[in-house]
Every structure is written in structure tokens, then in C-alpha cells.
N, C-alpha and C. Protein backbone atom coordinates (compact mmCIF):
# COMPACT_ATOMS: atom_id res chain seq x y z
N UNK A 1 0.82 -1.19 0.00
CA UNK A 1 0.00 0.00 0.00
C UNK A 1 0.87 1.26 0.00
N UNK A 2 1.58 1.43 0.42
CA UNK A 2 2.64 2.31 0.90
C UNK A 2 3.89 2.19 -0.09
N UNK A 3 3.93 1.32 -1.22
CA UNK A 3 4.45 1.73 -2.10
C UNK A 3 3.66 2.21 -3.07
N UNK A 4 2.50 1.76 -3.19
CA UNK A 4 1.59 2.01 -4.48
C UNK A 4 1.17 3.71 -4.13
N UNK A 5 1.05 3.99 -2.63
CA UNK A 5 1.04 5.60 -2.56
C UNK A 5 2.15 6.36 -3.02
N UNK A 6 3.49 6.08 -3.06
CA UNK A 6 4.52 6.36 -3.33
C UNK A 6 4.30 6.85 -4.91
N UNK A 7 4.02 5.71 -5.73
CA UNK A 7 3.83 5.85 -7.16
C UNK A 7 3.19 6.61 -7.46
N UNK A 8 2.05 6.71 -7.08
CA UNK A 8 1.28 7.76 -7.27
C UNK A 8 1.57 9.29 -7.32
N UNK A 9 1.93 9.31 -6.24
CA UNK A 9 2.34 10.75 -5.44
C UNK A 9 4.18 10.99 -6.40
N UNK A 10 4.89 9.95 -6.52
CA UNK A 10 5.79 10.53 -7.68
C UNK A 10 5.06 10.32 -9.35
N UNK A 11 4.14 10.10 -9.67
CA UNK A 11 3.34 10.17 -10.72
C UNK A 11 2.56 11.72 -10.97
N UNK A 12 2.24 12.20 -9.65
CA UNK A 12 1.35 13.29 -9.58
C UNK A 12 2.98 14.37 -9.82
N UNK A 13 4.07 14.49 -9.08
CA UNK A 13 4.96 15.37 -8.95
C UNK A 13 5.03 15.27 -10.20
N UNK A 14 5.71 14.40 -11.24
CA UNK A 14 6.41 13.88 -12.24
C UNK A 14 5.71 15.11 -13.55
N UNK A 15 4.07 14.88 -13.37
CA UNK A 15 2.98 15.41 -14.03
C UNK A 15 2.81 17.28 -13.52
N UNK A 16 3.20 17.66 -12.50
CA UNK A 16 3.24 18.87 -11.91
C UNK A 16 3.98 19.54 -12.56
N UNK A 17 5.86 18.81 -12.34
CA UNK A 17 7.14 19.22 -12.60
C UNK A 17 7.10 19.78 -14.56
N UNK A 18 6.66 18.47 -14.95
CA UNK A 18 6.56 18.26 -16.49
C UNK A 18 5.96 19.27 -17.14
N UNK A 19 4.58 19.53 -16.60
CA UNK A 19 3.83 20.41 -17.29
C UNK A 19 4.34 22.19 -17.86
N UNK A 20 5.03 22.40 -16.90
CA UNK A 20 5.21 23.93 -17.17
C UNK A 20 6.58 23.85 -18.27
N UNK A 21 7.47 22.55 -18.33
CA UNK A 21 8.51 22.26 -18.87
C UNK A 21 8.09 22.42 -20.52
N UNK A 22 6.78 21.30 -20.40
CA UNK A 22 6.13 21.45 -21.58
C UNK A 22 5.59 22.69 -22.57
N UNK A 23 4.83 23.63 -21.92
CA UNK A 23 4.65 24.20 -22.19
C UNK A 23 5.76 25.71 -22.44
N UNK A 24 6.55 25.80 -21.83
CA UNK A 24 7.93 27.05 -22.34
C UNK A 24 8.15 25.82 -23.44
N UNK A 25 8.44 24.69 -23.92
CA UNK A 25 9.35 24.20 -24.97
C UNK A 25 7.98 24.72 -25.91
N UNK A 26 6.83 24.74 -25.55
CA UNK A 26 6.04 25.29 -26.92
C UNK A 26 5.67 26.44 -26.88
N UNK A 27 6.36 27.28 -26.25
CA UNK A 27 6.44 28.76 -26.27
C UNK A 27 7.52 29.17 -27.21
N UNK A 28 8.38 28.22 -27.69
CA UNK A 28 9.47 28.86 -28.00
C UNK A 28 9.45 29.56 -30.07
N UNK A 29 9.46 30.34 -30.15
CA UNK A 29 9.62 30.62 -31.85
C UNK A 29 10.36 29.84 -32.66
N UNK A 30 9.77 30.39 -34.03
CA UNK A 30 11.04 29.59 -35.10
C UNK A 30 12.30 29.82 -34.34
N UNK A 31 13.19 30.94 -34.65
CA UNK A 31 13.98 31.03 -34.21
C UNK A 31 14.76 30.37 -32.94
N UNK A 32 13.87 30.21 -31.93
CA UNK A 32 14.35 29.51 -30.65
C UNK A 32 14.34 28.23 -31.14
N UNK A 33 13.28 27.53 -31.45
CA UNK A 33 13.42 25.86 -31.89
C UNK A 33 14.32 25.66 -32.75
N UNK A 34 14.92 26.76 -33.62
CA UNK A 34 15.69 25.98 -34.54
C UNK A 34 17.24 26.17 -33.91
N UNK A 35 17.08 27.16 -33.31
CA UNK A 35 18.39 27.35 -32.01
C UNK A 35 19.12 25.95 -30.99
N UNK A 36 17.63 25.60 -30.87
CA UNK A 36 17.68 24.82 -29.91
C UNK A 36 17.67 23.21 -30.46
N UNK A 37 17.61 23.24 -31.79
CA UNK A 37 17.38 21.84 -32.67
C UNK A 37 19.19 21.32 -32.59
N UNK A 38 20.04 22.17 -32.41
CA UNK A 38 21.02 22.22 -32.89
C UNK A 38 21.71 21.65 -34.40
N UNK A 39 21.16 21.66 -35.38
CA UNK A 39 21.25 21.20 -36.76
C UNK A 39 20.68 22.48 -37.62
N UNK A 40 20.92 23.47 -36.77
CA UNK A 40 20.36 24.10 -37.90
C UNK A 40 21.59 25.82 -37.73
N UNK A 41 23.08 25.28 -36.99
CA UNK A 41 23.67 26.69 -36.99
C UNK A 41 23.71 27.15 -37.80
N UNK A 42 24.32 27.09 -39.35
CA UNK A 42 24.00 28.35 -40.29
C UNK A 42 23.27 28.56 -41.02
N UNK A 43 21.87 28.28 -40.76
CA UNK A 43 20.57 28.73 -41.10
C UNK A 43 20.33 29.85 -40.00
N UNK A 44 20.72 29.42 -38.77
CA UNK A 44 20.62 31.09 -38.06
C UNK A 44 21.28 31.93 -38.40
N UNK A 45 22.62 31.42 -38.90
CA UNK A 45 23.73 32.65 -39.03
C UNK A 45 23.28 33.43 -39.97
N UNK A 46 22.62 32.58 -40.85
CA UNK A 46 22.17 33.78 -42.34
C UNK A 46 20.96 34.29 -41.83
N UNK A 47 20.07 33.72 -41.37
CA UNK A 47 18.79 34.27 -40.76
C UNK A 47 19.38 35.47 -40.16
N UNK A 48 20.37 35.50 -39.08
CA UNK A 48 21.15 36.87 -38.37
C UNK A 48 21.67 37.74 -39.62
N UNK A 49 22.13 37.12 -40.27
CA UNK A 49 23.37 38.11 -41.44
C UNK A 49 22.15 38.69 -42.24
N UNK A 50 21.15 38.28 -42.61
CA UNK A 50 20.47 38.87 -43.31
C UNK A 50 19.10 40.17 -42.54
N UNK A 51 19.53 40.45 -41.23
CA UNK A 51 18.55 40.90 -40.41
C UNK A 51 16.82 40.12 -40.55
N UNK A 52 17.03 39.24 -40.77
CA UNK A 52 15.36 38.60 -39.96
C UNK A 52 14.98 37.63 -39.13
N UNK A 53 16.23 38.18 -37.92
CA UNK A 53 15.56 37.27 -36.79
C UNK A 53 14.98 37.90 -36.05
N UNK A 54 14.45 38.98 -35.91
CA UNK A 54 13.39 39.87 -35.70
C UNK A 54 12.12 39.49 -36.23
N UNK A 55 11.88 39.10 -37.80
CA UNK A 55 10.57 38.81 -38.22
C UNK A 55 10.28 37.31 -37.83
N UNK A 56 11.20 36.30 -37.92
CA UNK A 56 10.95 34.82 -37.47
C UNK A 56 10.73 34.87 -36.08
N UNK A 57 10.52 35.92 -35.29
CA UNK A 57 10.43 35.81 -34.08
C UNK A 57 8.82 36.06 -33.73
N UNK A 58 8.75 37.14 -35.18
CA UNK A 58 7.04 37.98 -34.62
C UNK A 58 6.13 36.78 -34.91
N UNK A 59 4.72 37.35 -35.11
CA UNK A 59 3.68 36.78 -34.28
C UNK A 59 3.46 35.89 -35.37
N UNK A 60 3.72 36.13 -36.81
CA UNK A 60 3.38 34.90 -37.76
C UNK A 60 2.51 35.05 -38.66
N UNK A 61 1.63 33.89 -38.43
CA UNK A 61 2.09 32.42 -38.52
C UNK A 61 2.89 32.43 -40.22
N UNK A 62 3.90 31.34 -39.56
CA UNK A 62 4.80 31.27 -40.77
C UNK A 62 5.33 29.59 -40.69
N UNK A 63 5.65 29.04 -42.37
CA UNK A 63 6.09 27.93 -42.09
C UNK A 63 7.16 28.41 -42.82
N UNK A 64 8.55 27.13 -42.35
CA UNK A 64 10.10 27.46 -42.33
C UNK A 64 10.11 26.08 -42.97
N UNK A 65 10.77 26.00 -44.58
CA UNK A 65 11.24 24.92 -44.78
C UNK A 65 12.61 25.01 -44.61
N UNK A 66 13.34 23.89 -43.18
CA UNK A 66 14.34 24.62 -43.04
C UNK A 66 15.72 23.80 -43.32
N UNK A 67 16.65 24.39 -44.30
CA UNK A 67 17.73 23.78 -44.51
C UNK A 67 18.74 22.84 -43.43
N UNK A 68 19.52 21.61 -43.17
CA UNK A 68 20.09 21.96 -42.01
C UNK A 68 21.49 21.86 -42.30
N UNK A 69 22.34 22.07 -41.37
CA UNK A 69 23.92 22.03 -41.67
C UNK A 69 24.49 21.65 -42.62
N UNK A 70 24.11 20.39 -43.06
CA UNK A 70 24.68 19.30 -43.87
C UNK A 70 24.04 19.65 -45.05
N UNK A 71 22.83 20.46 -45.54
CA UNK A 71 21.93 20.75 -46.42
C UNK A 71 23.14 22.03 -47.10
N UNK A 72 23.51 22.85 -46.06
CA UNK A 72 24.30 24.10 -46.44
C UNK A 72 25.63 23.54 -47.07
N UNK A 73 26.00 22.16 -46.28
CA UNK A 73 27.46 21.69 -46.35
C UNK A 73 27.20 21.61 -47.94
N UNK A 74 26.27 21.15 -48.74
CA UNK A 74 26.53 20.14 -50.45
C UNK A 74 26.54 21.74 -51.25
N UNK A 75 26.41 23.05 -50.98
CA UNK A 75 26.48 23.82 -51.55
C UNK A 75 28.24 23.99 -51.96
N UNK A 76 28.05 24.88 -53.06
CA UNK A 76 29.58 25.27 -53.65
C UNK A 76 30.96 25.47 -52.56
N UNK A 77 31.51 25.07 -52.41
CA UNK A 77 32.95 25.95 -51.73
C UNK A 77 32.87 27.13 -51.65
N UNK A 78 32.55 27.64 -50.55
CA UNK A 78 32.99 29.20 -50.23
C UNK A 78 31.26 30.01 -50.54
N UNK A 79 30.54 29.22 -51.29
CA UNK A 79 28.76 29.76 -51.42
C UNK A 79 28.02 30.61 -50.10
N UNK A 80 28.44 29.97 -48.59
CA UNK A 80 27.43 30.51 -47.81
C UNK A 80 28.51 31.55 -47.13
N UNK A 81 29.92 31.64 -47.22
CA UNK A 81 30.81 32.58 -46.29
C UNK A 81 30.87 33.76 -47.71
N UNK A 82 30.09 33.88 -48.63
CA UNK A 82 30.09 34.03 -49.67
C UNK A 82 28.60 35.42 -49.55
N UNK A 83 27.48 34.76 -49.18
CA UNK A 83 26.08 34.76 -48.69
C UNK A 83 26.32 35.96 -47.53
N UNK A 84 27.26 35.22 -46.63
CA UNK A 84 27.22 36.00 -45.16
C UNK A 84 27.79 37.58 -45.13
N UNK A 85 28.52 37.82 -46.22
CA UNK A 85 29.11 39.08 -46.58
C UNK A 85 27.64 40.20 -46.38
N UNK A 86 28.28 41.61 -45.99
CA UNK A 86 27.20 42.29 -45.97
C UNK A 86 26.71 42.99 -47.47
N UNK A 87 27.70 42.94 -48.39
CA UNK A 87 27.47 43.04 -49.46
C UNK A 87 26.93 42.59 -50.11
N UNK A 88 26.52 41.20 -49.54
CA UNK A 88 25.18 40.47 -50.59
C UNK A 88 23.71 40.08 -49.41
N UNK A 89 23.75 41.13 -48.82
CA UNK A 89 22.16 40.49 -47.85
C UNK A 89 21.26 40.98 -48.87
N UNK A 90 20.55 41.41 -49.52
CA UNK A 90 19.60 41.48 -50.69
C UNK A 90 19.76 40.16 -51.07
N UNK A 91 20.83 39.56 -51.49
CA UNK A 91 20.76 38.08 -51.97
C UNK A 91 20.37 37.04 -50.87
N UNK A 92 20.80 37.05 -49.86
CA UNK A 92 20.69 36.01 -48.64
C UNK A 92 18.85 36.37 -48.53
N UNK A 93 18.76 37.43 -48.11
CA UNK A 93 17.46 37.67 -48.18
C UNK A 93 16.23 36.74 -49.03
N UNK A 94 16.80 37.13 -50.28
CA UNK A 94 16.17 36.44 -51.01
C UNK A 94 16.02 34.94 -50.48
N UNK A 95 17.28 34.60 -50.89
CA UNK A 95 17.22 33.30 -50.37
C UNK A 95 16.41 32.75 -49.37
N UNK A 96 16.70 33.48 -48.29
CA UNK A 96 15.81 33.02 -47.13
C UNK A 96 14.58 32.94 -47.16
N UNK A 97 14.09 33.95 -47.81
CA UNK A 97 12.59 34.06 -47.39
C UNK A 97 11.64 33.65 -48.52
N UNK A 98 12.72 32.88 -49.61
CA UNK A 98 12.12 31.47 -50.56
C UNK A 98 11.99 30.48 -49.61
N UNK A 99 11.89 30.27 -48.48
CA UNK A 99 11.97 28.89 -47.73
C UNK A 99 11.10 29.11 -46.53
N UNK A 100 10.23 30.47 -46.55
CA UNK A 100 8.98 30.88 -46.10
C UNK A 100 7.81 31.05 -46.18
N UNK A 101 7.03 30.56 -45.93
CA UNK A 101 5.56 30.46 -46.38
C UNK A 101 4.78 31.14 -45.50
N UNK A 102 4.07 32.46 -45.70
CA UNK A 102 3.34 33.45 -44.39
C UNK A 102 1.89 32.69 -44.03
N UNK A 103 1.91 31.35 -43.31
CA UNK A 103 0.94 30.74 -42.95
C UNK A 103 1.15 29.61 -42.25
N UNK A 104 0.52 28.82 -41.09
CA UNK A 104 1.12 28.10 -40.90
C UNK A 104 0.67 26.43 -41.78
N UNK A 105 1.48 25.86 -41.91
CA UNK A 105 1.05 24.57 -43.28
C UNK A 105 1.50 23.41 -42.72
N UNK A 106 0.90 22.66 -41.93
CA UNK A 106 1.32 21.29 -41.19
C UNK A 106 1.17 20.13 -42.41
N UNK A 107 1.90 19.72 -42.04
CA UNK A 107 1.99 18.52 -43.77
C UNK A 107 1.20 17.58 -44.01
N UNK A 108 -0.25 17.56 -43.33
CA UNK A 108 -1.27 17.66 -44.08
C UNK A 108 -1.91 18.42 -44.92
N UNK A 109 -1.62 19.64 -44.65
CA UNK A 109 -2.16 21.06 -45.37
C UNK A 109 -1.20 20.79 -46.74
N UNK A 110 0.16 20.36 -46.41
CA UNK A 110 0.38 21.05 -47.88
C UNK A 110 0.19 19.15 -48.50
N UNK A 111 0.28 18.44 -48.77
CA UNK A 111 0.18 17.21 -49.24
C UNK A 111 -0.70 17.16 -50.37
N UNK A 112 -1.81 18.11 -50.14
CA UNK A 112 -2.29 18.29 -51.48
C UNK A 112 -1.74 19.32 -52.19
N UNK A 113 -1.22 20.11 -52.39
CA UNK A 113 -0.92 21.36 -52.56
C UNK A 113 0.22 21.30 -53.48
N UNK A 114 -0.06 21.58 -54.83
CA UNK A 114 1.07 21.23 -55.96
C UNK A 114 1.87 22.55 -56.07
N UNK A 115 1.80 23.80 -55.63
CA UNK A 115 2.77 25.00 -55.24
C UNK A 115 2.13 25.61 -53.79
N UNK A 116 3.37 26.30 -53.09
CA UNK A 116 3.02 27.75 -52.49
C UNK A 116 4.16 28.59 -52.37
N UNK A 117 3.26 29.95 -52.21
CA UNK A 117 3.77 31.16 -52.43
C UNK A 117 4.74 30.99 -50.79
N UNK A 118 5.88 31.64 -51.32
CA UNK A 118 6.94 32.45 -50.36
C UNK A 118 6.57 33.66 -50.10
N UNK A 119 7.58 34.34 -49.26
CA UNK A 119 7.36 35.43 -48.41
C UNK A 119 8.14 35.96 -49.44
N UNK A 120 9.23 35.56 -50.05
CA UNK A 120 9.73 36.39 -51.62
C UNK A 120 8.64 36.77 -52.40
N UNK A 121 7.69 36.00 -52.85
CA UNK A 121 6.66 35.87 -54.02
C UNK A 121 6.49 35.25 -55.18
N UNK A 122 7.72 34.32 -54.91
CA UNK A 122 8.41 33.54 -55.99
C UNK A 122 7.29 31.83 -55.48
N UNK A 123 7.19 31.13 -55.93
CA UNK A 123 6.17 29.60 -55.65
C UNK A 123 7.37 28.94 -55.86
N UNK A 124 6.93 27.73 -54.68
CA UNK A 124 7.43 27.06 -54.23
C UNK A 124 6.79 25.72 -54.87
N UNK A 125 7.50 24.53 -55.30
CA UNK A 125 6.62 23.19 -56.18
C UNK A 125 6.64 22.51 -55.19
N UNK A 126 5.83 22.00 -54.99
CA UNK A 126 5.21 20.30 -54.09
C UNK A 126 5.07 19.40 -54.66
N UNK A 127 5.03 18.52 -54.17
CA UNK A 127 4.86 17.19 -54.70
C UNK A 127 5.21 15.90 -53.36
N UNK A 128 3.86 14.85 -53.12
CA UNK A 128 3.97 13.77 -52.66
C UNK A 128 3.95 12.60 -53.30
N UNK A 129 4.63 11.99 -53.09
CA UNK A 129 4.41 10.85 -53.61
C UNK A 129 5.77 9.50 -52.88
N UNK A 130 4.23 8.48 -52.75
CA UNK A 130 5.06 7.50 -52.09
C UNK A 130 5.50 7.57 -50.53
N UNK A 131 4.57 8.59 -49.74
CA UNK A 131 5.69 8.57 -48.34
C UNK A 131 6.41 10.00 -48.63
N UNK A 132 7.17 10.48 -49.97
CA UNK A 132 7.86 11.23 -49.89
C UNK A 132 7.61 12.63 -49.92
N UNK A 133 7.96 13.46 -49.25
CA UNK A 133 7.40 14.82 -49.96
C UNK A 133 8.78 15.95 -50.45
N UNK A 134 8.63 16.40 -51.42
CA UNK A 134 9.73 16.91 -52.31
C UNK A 134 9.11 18.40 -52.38
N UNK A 135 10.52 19.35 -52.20
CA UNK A 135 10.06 20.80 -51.78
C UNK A 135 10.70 21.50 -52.89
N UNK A 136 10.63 21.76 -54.19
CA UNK A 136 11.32 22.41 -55.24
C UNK A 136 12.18 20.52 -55.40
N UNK A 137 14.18 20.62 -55.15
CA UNK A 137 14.30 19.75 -55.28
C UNK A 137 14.78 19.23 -54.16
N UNK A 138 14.37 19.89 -52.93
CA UNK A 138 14.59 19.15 -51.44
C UNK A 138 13.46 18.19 -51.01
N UNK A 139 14.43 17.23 -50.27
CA UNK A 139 13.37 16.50 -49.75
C UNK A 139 13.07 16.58 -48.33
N UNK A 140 11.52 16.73 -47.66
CA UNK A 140 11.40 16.87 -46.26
C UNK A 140 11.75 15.49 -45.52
N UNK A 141 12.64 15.86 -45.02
CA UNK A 141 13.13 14.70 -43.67
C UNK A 141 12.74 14.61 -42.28
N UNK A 142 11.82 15.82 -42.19
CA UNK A 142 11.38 15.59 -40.42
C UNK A 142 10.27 16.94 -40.76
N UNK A 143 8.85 16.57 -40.30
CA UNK A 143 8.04 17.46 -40.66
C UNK A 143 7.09 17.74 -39.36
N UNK A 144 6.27 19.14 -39.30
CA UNK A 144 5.20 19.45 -38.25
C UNK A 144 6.26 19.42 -36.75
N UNK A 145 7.40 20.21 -36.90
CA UNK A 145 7.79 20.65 -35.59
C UNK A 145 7.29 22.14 -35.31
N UNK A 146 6.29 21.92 -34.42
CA UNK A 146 5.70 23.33 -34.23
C UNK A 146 6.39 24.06 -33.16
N UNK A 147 6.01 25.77 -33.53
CA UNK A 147 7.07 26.39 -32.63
C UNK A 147 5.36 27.57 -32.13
N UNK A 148 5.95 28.16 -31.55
CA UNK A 148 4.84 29.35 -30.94
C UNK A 148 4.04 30.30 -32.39
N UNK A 149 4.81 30.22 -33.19
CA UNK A 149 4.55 31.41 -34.17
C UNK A 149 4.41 30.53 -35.78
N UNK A 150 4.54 29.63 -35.73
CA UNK A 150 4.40 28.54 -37.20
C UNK A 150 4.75 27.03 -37.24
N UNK A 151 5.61 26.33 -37.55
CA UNK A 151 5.81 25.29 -37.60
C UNK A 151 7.17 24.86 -39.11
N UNK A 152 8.12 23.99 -38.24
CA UNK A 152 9.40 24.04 -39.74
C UNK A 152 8.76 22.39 -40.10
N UNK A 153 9.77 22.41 -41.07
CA UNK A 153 9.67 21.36 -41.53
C UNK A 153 11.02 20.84 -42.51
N UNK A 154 11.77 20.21 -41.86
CA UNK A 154 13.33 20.17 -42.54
C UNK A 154 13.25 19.67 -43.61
N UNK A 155 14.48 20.27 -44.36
CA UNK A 155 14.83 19.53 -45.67
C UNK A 155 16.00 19.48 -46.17
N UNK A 156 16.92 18.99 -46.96
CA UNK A 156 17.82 18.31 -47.02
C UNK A 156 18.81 19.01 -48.16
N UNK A 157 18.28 20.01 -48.47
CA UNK A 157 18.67 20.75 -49.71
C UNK A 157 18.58 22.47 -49.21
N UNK A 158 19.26 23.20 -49.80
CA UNK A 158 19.16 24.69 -49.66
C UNK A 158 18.29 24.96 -51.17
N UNK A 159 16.91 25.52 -50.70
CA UNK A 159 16.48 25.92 -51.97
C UNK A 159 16.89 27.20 -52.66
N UNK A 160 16.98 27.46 -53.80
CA UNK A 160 17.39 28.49 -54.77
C UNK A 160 16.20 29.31 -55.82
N UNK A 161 15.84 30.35 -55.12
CA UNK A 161 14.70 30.89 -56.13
C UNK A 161 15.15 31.49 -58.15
């Protein structure tokens, strides 16, 4: 008896402790989740170099198809220290905010959805098929991580408008 109260009563703490834990991890923005994903450092760095971690922060809703490390790594030699110069943020810009969608789109939403518009204005191609879903010519590898303000959805490629 006196263990089964035990369980309980560390069942009830466990559920107390947890809850508020839970909820700051879904407080957190694009920006913070992808901070905190750790696979995604120079997608912040350009997000920073290009001044919009200010807008990935505001209220939204926005979806982030988001490149990660290894996505940046298959680009050219010298392409993103290239990017990060202040002389080309009009270009990074661009870039970036081809991989934005001003809505939030959980991957049911887009599964039917054979384009969408970026926060550039440039369309973005979809396509499922098989399990797979293909973003221009990236493929999503981990989808519907929601953050406070939209939701990313990784992919494996740096897209190019």
C-alpha cells in the first residue's frame, strides 16, 4: 500500500514538474526551436546576417522549410561565407525568405498542394508521392515541428529561387 502511494504521489509530482517544462518548450519561436534543434547553426547565421531574426520571431504564422547544416554543407565551396558578406544580404534575403511560407502549413495542409507562395513571391513546387514529400528539389526529412509562431519542416537541400 505504501508503495503504491509512493507511485502515485511521484506520478502526480512527475505530471506537476513536467507540465510547465512542456509548455515554455512550446512557447518557443522559429527562431528559438531551430536554435535549440542544434542542426540548424548556419541557417541562423544567415537568418542573423540577413537581419530577420526579428521577423521569425514575430507573431506569424509562418512555415520554415528549413535547410540543415549538412543541407548548407553540399552547396559550392565558399557559397554561404560568400552569402554572409554584408554586401550580398539582398541576396541572402532572397534566399531566405524562398523557404517561407506566411501561414502556418502542417503537412497535411500542404500534401495536397502542388505549389506555395513564399514570403519572396516567388512559388514554391510540391509534390507527394510514395511517403515522400519533395520541396522544389529538397526532400522533407522531419516534418510538423511546431514552434509558438508557425511550424518548420526540414529539408535536405538549400532551396534556390
Amino acid at each position: 500500500m505504501k508503495s503504491h502511494l509512493f507511485a502515485v504521489l511521484a506520478a502526480v509530482f512527475a505530471l506537476v514538474v513536467a507540465a510547465p517544462l512542456r509548455a515554455q518548450e512550446a512557447k518557443k519561436d522559429i527562431v528559438d526551436t531551430a536554435v535549440s534543434a542544434g542542426s540548424f547553426k548556419t541557417l541562423v547565421a544567415a537568418v542573423k546576417a540577413a537581419g530577420l531574426v526579428d521577423t521569425l520571431k514575430g507573431q506569424g504564422p509562418f512555415t520554415v522549410f528549413a535547410p540543415t547544416d549538412e543541407a548548407f554543407a553540399k552547396l559550392p565551396a565558399g557559397t554561404v561565407e560568400e552569402l554572409l558578406k554584408p554586401e550580398n544580404k539582398d541576396k541572402l534575403v532572397a534566399i531566405l525568405t524562398y523557404h517561407v511560407v506566411p501561414a502556418k502549413a502542417m503537412a497535411k495542409d500542404v500534401a495536397g498542394l502542388p505549389t506555395a507562395k513564399t514570403v519572396n513571391g516567388k512559388e514554391l513546387k510540391l509534390k507527394a508521392d510514395g511517403g515522400k514529400v519533395m520541396v522544389d528539389k529538397a526532400t522533407v526529412t522531419k516534418a510538423d515541428i511546431e514552434a509558438s509562431n508557425g511550424v518548420i519542416h526540414v529539408i535536405d537541400t538549400v532551396l534556390m529561387p
